[in-house]
PDB file of N, CA and C in Angstrom:
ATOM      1  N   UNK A   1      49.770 -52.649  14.523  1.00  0.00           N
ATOM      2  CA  UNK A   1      48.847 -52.085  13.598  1.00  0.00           C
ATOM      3  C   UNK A   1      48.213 -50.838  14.220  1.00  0.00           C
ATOM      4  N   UNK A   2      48.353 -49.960  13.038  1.00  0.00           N
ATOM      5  CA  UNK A   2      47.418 -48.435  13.737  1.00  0.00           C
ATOM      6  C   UNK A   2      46.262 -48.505  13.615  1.00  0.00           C
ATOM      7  N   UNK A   3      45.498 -47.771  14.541  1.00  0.00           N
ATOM      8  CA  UNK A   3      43.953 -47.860  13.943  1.00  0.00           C
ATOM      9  C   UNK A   3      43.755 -46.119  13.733  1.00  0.00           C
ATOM     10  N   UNK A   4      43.029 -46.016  12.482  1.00  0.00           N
ATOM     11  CA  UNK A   4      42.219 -44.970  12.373  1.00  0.00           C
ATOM     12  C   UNK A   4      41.334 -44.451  12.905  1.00  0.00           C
ATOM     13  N   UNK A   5      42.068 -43.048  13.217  1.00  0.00           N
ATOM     14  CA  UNK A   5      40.668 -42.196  13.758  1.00  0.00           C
ATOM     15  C   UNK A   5      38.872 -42.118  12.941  1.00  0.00           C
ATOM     16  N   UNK A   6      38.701 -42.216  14.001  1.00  0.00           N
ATOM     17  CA  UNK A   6      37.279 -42.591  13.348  1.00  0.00           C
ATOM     18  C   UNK A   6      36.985 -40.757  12.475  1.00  0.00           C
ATOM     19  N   UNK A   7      36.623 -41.004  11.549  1.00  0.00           N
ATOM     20  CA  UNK A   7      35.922 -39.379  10.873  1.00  0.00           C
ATOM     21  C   UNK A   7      34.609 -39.077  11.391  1.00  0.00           C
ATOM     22  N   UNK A   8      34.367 -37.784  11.593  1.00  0.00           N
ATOM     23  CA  UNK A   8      32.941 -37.167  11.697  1.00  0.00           C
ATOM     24  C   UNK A   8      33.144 -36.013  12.083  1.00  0.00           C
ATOM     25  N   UNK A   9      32.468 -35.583  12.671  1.00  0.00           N
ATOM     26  CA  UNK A   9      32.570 -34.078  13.394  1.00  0.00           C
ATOM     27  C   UNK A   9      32.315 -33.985  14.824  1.00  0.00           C
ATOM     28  N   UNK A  10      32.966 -33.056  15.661  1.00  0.00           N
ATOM     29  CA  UNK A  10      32.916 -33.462  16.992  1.00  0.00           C
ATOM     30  C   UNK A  10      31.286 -32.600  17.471  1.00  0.00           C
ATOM     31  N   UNK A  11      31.308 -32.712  18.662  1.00  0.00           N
ATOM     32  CA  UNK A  11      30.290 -32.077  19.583  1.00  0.00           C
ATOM     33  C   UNK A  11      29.867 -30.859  18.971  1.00  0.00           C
ATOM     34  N   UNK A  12      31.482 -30.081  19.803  1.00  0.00           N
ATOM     35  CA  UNK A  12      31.440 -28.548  19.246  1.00  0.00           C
ATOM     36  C   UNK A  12      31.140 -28.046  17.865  1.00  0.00           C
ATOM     37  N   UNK A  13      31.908 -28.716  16.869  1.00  0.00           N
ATOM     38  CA  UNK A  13      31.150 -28.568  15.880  1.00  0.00           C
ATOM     39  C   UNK A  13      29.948 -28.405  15.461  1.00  0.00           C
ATOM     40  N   UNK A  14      29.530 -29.682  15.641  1.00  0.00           N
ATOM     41  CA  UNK A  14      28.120 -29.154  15.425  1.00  0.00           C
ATOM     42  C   UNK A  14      27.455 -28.178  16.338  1.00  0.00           C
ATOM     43  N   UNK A  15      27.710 -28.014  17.604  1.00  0.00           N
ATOM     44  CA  UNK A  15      26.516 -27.030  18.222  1.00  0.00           C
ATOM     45  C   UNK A  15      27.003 -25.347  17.217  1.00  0.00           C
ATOM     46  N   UNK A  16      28.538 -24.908  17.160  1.00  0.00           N
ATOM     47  CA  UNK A  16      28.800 -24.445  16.036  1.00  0.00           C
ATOM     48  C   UNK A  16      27.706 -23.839  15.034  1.00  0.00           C
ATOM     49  N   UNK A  17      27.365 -24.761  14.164  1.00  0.00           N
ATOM     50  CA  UNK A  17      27.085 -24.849  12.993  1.00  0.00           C
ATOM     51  C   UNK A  17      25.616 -24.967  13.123  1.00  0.00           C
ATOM     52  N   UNK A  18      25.125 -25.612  14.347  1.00  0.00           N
ATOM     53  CA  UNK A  18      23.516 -24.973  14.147  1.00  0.00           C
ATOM     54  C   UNK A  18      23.365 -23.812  14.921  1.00  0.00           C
ATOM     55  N   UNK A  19      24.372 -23.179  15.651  1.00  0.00           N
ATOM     56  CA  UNK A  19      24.228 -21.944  15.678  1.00  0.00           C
ATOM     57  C   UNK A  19      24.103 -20.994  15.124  1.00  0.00           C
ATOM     58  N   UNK A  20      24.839 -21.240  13.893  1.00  0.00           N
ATOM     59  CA  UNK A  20      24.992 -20.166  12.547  1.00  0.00           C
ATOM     60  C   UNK A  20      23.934 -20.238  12.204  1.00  0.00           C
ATOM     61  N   UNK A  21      23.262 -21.469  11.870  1.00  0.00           N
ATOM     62  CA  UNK A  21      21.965 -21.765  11.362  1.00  0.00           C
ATOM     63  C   UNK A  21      20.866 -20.955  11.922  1.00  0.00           C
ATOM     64  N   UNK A  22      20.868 -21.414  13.062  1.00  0.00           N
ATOM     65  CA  UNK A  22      19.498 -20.351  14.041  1.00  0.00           C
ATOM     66  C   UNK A  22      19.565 -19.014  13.777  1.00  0.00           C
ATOM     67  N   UNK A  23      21.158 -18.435  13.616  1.00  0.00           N
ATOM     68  CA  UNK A  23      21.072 -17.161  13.588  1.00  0.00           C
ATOM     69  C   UNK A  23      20.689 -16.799  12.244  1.00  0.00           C
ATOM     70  N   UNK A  24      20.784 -17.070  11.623  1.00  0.00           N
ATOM     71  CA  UNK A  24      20.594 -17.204   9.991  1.00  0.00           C
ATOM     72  C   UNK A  24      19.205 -16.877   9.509  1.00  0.00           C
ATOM     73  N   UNK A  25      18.546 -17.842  10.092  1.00  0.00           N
ATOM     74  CA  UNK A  25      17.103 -18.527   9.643  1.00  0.00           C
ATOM     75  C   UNK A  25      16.114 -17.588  10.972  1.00  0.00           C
ATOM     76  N   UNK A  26      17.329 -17.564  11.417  1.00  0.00           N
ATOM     77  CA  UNK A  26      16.092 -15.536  12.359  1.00  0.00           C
ATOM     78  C   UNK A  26      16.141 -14.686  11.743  1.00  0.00           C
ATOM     79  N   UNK A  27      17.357 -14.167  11.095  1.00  0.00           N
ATOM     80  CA  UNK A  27      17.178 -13.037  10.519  1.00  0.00           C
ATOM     81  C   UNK A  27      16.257 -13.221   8.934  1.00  0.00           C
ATOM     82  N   UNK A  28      16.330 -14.541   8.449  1.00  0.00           N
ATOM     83  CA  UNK A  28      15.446 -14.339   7.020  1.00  0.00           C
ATOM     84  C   UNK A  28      13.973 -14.293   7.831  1.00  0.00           C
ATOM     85  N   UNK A  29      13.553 -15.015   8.839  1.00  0.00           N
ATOM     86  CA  UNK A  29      12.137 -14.970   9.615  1.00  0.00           C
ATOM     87  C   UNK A  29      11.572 -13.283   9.207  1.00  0.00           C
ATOM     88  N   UNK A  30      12.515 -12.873   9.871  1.00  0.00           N
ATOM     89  CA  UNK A  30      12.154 -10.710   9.930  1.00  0.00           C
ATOM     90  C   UNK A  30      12.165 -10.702   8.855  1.00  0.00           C
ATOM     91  N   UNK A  31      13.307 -10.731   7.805  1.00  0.00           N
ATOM     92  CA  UNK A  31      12.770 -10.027   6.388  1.00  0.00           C
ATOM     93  C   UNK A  31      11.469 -10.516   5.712  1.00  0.00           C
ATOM     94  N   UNK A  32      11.044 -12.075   6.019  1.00  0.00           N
ATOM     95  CA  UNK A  32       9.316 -12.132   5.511  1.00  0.00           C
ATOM     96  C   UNK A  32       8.621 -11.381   5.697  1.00  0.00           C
ATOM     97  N   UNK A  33       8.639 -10.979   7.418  1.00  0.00           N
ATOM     98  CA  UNK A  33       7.919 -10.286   8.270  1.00  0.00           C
ATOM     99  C   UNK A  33       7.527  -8.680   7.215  1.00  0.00           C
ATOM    100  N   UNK A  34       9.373  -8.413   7.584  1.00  0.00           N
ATOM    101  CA  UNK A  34       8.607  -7.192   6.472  1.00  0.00           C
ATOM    102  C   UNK A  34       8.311  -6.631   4.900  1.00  0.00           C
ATOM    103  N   UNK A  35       8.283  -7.874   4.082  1.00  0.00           N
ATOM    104  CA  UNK A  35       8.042  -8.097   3.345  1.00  0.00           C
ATOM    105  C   UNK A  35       6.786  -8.441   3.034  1.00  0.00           C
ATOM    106  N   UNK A  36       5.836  -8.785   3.845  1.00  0.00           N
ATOM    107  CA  UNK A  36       4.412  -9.010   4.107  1.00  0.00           C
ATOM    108  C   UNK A  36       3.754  -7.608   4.063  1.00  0.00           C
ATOM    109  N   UNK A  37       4.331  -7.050   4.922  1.00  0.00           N
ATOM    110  CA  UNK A  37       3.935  -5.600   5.469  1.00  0.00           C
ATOM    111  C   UNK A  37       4.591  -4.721   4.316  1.00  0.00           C
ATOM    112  N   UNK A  38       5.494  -5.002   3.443  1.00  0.00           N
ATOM    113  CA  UNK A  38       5.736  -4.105   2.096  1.00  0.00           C
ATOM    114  C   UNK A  38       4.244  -4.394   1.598  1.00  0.00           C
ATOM    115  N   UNK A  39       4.247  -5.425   1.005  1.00  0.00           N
ATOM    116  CA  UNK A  39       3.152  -6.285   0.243  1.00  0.00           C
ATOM    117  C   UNK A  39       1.940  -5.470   0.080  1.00  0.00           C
ATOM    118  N   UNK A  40       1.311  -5.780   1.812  1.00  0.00           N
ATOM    119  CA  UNK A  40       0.265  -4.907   1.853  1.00  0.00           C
ATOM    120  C   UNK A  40       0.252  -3.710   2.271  1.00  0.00           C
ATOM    121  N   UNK A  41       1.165  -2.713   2.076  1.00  0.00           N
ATOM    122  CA  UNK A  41       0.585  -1.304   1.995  1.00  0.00           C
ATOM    123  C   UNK A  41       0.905  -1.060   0.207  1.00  0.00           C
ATOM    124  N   UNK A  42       1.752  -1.817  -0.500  1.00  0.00           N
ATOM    125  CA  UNK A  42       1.586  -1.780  -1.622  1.00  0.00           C
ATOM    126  C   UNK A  42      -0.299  -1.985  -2.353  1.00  0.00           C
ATOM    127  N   UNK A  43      -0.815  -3.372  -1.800  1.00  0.00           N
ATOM    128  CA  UNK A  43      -2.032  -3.600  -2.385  1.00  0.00           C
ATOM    129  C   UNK A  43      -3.178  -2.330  -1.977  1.00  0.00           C
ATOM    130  N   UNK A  44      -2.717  -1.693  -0.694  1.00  0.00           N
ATOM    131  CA  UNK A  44      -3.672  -0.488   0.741  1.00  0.00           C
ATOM    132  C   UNK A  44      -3.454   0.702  -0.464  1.00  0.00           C
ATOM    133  N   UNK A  45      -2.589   1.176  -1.205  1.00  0.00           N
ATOM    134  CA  UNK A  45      -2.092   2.254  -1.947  1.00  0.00           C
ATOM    135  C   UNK A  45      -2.856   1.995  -3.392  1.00  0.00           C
ATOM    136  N   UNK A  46      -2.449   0.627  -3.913  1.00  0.00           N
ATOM    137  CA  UNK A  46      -3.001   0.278  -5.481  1.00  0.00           C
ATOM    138  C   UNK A  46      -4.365   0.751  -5.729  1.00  0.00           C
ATOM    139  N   UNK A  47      -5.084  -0.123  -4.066  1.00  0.00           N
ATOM    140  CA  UNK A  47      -6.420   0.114  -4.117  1.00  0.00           C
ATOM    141  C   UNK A  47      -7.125   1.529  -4.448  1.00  0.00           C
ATOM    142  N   UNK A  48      -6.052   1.906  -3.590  1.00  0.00           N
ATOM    143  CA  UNK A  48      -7.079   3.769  -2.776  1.00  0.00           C
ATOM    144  C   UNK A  48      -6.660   4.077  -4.643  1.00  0.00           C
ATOM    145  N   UNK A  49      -5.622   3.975  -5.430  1.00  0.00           N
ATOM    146  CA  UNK A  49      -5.379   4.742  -6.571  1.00  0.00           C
ATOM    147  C   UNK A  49      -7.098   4.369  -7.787  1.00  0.00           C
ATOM    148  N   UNK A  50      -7.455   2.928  -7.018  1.00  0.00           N
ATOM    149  CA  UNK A  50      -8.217   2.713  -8.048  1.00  0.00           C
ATOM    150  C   UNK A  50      -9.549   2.904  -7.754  1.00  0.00           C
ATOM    151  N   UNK A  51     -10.325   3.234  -6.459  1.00  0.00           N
ATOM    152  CA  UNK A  51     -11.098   4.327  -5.313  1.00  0.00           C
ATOM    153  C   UNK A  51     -11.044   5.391  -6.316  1.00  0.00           C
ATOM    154  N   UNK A  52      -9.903   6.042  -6.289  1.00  0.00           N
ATOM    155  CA  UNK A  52      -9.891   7.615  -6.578  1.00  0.00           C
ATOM    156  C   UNK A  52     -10.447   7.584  -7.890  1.00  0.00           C
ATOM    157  N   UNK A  53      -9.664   6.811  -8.519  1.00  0.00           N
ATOM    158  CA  UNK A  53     -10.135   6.940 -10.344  1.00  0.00           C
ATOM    159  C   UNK A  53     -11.582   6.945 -10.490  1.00  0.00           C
ATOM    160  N   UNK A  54     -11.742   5.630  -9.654  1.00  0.00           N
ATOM    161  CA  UNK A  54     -13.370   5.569  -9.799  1.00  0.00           C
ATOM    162  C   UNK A  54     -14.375   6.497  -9.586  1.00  0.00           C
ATOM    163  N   UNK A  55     -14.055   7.259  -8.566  1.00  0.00           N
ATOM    164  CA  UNK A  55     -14.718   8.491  -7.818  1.00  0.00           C
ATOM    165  C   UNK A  55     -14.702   9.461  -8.878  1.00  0.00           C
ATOM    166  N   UNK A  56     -13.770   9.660  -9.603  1.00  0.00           N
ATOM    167  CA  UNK A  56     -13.095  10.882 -10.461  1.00  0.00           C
ATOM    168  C   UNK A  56     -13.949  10.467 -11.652  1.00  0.00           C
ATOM    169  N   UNK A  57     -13.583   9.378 -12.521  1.00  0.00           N
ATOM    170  CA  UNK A  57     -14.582   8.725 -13.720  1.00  0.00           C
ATOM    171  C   UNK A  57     -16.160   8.891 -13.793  1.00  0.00           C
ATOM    172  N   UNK A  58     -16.879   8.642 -12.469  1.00  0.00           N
ATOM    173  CA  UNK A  58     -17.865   8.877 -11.875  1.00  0.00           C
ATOM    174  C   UNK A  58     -18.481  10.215 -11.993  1.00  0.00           C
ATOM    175  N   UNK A  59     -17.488  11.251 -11.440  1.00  0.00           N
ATOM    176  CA  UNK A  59     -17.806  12.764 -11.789  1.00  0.00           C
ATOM    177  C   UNK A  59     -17.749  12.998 -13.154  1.00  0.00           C
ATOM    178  N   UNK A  60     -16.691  12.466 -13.728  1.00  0.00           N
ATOM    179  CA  UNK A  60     -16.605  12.802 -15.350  1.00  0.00           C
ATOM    180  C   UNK A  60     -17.987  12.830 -16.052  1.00  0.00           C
ATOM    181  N   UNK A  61     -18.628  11.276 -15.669  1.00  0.00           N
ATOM    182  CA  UNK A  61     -19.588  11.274 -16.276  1.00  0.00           C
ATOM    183  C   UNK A  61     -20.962  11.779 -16.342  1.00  0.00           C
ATOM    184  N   UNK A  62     -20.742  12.593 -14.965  1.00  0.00           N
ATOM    185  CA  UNK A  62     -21.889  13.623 -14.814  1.00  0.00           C
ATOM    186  C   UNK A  62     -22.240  14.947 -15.979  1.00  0.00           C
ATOM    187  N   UNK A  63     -23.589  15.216 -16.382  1.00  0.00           N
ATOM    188  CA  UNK A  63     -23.327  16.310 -17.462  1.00  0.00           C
ATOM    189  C   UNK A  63     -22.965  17.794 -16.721  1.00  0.00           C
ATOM    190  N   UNK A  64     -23.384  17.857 -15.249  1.00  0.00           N
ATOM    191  CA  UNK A  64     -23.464  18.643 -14.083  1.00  0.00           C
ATOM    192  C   UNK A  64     -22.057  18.910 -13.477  1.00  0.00           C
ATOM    193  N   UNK A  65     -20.978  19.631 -13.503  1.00  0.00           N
ATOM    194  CA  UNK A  65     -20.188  19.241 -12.041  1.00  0.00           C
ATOM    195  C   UNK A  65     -20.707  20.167 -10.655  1.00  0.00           C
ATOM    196  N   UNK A  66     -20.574  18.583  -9.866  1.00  0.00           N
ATOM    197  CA  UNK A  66     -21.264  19.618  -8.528  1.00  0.00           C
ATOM    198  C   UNK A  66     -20.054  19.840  -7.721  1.00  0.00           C
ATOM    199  N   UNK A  67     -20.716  21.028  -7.085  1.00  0.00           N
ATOM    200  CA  UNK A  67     -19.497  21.723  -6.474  1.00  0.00           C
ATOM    201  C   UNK A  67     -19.603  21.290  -5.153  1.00  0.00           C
ATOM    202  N   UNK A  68     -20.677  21.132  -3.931  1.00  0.00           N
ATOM    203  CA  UNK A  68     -20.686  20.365  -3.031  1.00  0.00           C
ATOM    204  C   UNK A  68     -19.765  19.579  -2.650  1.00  0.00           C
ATOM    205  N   UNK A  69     -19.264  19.622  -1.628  1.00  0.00           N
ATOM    206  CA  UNK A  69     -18.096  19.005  -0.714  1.00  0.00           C
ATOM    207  C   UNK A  69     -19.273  17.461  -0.428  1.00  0.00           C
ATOM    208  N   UNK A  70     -18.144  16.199  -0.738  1.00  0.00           N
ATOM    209  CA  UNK A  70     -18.863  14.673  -0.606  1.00  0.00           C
ATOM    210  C   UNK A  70     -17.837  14.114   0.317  1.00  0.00           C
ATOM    211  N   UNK A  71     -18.366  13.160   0.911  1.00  0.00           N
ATOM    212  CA  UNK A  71     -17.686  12.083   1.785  1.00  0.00           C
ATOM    213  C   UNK A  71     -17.954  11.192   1.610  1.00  0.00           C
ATOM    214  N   UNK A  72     -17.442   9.754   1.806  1.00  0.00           N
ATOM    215  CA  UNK A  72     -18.148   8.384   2.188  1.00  0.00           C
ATOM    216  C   UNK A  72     -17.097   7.710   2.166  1.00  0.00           C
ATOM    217  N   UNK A  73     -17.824   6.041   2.589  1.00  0.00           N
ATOM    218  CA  UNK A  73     -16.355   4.926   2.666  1.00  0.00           C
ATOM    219  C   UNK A  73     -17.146   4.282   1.267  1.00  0.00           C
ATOM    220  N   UNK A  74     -16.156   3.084   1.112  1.00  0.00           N
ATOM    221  CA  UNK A  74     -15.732   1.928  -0.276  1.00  0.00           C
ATOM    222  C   UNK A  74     -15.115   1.183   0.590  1.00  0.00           C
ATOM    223  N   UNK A  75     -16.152   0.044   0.147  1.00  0.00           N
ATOM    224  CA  UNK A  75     -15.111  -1.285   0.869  1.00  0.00           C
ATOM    225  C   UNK A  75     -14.854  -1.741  -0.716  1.00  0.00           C
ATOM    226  N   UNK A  76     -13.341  -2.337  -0.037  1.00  0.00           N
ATOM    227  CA  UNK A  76     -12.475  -2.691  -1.849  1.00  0.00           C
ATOM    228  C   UNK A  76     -11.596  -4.029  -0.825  1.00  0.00           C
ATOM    229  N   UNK A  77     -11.680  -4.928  -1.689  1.00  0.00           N
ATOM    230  CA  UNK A  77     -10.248  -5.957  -1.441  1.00  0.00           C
ATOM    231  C   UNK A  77     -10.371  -6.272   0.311  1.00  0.00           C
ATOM    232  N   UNK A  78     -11.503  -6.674   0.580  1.00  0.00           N
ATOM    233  CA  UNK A  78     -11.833  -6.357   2.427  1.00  0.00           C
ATOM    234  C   UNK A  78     -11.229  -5.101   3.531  1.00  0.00           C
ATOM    235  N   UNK A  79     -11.265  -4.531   2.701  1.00  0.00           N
ATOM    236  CA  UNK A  79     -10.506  -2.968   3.668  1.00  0.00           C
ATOM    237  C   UNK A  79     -11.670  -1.701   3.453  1.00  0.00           C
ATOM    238  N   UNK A  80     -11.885  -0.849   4.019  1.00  0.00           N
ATOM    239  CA  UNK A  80     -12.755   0.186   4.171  1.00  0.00           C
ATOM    240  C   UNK A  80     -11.701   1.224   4.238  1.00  0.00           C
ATOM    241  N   UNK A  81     -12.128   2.207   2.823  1.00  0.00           N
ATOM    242  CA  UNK A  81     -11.712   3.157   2.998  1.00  0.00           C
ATOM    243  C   UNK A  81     -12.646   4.091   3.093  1.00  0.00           C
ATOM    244  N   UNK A  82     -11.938   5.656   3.546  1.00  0.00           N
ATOM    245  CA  UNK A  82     -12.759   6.513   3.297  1.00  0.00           C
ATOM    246  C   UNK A  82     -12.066   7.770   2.599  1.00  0.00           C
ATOM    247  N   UNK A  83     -13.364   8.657   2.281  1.00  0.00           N
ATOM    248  CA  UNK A  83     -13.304   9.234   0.420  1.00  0.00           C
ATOM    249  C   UNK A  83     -13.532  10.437   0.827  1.00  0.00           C
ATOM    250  N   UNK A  84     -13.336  11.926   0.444  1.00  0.00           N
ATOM    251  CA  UNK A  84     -13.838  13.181   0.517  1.00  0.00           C
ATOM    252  C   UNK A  84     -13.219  13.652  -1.218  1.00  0.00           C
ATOM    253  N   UNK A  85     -14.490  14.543  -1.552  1.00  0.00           N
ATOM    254  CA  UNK A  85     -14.662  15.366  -2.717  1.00  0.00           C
ATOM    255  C   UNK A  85     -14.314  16.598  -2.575  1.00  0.00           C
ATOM    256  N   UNK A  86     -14.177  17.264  -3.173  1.00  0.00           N
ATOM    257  CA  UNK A  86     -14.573  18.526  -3.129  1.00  0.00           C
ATOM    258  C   UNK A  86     -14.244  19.435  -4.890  1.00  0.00           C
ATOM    259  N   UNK A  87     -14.596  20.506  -4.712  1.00  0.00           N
ATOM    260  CA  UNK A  87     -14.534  21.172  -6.658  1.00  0.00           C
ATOM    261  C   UNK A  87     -14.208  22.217  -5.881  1.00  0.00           C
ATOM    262  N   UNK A  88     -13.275  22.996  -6.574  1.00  0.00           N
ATOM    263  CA  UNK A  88     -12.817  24.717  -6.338  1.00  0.00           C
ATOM    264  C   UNK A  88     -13.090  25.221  -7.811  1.00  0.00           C
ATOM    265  N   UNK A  89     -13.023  26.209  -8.419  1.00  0.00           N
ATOM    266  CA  UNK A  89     -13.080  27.289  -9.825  1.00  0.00           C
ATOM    267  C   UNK A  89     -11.484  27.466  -9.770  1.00  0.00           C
ATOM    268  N   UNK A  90     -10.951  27.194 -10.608  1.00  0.00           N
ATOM    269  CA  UNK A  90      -9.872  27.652 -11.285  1.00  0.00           C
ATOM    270  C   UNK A  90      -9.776  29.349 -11.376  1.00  0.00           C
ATOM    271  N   UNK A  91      -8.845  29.555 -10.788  1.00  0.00           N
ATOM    272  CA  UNK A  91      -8.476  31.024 -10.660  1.00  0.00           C
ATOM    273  C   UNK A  91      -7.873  31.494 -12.080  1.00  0.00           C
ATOM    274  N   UNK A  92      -6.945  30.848 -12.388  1.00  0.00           N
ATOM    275  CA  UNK A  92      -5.902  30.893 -13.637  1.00  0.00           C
ATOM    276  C   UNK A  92      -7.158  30.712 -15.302  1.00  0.00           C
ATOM    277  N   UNK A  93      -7.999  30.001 -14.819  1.00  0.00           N
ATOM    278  CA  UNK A  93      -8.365  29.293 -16.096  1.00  0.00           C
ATOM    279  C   UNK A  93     -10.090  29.439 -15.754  1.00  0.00           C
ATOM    280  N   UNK A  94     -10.269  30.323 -15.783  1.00  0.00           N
ATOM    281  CA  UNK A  94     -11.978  31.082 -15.581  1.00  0.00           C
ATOM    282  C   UNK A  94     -12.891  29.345 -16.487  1.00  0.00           C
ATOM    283  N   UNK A  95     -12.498  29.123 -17.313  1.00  0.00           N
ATOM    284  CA  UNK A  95     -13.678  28.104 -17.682  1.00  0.00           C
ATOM    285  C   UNK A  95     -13.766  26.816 -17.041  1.00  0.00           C
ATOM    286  N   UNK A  96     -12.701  26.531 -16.007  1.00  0.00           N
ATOM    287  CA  UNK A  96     -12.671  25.155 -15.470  1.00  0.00           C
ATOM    288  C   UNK A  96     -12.633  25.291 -13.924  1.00  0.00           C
ATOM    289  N   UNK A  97     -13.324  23.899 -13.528  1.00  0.00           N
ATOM    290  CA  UNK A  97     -13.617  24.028 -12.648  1.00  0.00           C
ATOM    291  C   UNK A  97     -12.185  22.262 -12.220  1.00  0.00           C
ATOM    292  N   UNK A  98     -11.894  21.907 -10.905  1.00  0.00           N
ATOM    293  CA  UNK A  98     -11.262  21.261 -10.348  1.00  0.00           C
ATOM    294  C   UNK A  98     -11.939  20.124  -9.534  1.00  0.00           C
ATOM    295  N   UNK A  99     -11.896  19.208  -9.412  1.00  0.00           N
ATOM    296  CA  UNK A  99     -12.599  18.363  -8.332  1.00  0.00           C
ATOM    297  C   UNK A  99     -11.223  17.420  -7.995  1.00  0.00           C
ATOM    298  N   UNK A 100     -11.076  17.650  -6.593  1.00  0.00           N
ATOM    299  CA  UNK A 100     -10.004  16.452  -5.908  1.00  0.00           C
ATOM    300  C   UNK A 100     -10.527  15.569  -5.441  1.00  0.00           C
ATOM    301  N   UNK A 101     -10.308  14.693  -4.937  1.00  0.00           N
ATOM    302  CA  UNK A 101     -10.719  13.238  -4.575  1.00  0.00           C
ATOM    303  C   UNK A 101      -9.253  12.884  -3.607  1.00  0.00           C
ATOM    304  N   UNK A 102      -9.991  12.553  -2.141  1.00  0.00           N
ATOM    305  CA  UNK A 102      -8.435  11.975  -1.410  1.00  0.00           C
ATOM    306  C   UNK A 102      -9.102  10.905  -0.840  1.00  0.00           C
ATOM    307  N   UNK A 103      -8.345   9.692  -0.826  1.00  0.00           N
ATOM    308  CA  UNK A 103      -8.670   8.250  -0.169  1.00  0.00           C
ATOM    309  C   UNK A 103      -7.498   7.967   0.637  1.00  0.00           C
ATOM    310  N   UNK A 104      -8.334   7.981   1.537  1.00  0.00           N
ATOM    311  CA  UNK A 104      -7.666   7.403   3.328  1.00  0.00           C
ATOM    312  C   UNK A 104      -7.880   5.947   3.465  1.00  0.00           C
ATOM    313  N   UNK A 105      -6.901   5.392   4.556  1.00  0.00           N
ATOM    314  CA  UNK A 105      -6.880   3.776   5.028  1.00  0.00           C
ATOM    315  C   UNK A 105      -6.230   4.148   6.086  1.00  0.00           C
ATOM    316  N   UNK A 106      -6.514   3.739   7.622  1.00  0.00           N
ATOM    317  CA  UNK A 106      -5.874   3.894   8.672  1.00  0.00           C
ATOM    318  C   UNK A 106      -4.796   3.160   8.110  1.00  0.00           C
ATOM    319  N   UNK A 107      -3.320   4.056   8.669  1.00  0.00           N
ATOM    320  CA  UNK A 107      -1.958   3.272   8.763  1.00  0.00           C
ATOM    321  C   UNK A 107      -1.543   3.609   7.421  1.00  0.00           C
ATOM    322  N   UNK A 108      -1.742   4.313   6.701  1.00  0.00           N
ATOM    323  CA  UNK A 108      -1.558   4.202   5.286  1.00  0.00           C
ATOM    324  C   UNK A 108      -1.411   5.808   4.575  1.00  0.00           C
ATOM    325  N   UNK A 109      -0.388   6.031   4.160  1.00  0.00           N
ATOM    326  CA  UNK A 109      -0.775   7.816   3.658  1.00  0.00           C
ATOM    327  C   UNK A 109      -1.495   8.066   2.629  1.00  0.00           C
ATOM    328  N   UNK A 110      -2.740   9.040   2.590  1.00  0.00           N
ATOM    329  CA  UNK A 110      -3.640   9.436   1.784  1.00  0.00           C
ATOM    330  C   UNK A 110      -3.271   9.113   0.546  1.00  0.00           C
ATOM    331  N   UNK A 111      -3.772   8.432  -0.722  1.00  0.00           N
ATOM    332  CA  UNK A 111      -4.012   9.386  -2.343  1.00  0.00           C
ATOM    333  C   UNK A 111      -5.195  10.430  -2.326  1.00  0.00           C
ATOM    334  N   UNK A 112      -4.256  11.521  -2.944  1.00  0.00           N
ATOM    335  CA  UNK A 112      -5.172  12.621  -4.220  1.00  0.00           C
ATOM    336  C   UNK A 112      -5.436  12.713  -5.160  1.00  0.00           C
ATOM    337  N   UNK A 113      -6.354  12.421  -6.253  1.00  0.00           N
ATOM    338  CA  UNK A 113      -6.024  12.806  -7.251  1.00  0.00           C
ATOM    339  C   UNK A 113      -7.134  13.874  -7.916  1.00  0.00           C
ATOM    340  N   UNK A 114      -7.048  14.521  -8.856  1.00  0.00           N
ATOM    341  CA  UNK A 114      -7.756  15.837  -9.303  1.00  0.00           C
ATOM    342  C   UNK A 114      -8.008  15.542 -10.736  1.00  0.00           C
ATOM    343  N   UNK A 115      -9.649  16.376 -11.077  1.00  0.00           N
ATOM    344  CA  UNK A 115      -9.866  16.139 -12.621  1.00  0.00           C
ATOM    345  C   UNK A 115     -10.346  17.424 -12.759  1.00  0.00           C
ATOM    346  N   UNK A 116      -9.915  18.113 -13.729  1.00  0.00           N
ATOM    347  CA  UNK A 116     -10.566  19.355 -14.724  1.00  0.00           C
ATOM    348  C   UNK A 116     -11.861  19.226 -15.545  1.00  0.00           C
ATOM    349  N   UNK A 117     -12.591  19.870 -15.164  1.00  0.00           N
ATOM    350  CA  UNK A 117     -14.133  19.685 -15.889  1.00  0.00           C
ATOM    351  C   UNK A 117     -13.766  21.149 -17.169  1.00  0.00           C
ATOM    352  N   UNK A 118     -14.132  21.166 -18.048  1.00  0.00           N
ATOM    353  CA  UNK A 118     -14.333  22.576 -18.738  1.00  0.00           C
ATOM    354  C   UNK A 118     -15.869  22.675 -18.165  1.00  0.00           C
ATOM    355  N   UNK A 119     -15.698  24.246 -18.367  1.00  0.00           N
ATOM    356  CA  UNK A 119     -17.929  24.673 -18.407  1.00  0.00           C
ATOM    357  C   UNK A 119     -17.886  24.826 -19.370  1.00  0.00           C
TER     358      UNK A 119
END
């Protein structure tokens, strides 16, 4: 009578196959990694866009535009940014005046954004 080999998988095999594994499950580790770090310079950017508006809305609603150069920080979403104003006169367009607005976040590239006042 024969006897059957017993079935399973040997040694090598498996060390094999959780090798693939380790290597595998390292490389998805990093893509979280930078997928975190997409994440938040996405939310670092959303913010500063909604900083700026605010800053800009703010001037709108003045009956005055002042021309004075402004600074300051906004804490938003636990992050501190910081803000500079400023208004130039329209060269092209004698009745309007310009005000930019740029919001900074260390690690993060500036937003600008600009509103037209008429006089």
């Amino acid at each position: 009578m024969k006897q059957q080999a017993e079935q399973g998988f040997t040694l090598i095999e498996t060390l094999v196959a959780l090798g693939i594994a380790a290597v595998a499950l390292y490389a998805l580790t990093g893509r979280l990694g930078m997928s975190a770090d997409t994440q938040r310079s996405l939310i670092a950017t959303s913010t500063m866009m909604e900083v700026a508006t605010n800053i800009l809305e703010a001037q709108r609603l003045k009956p005055v535009v002042d021309l004075s150069d402004q600074e300051g920080e906004v804490e938003a979403r636990g992050m501190t940014f910081q803000w500079k104003l400023s208004a130039e006169k329209v060269a092209e367009l004698e009745r309007f005046t310009r005000q930019n607005v740029t919001v900074s976040l260390a690690g993060e590239p500036d937003v600008s954004l600009f509103l037209y006042h008429k006089k």
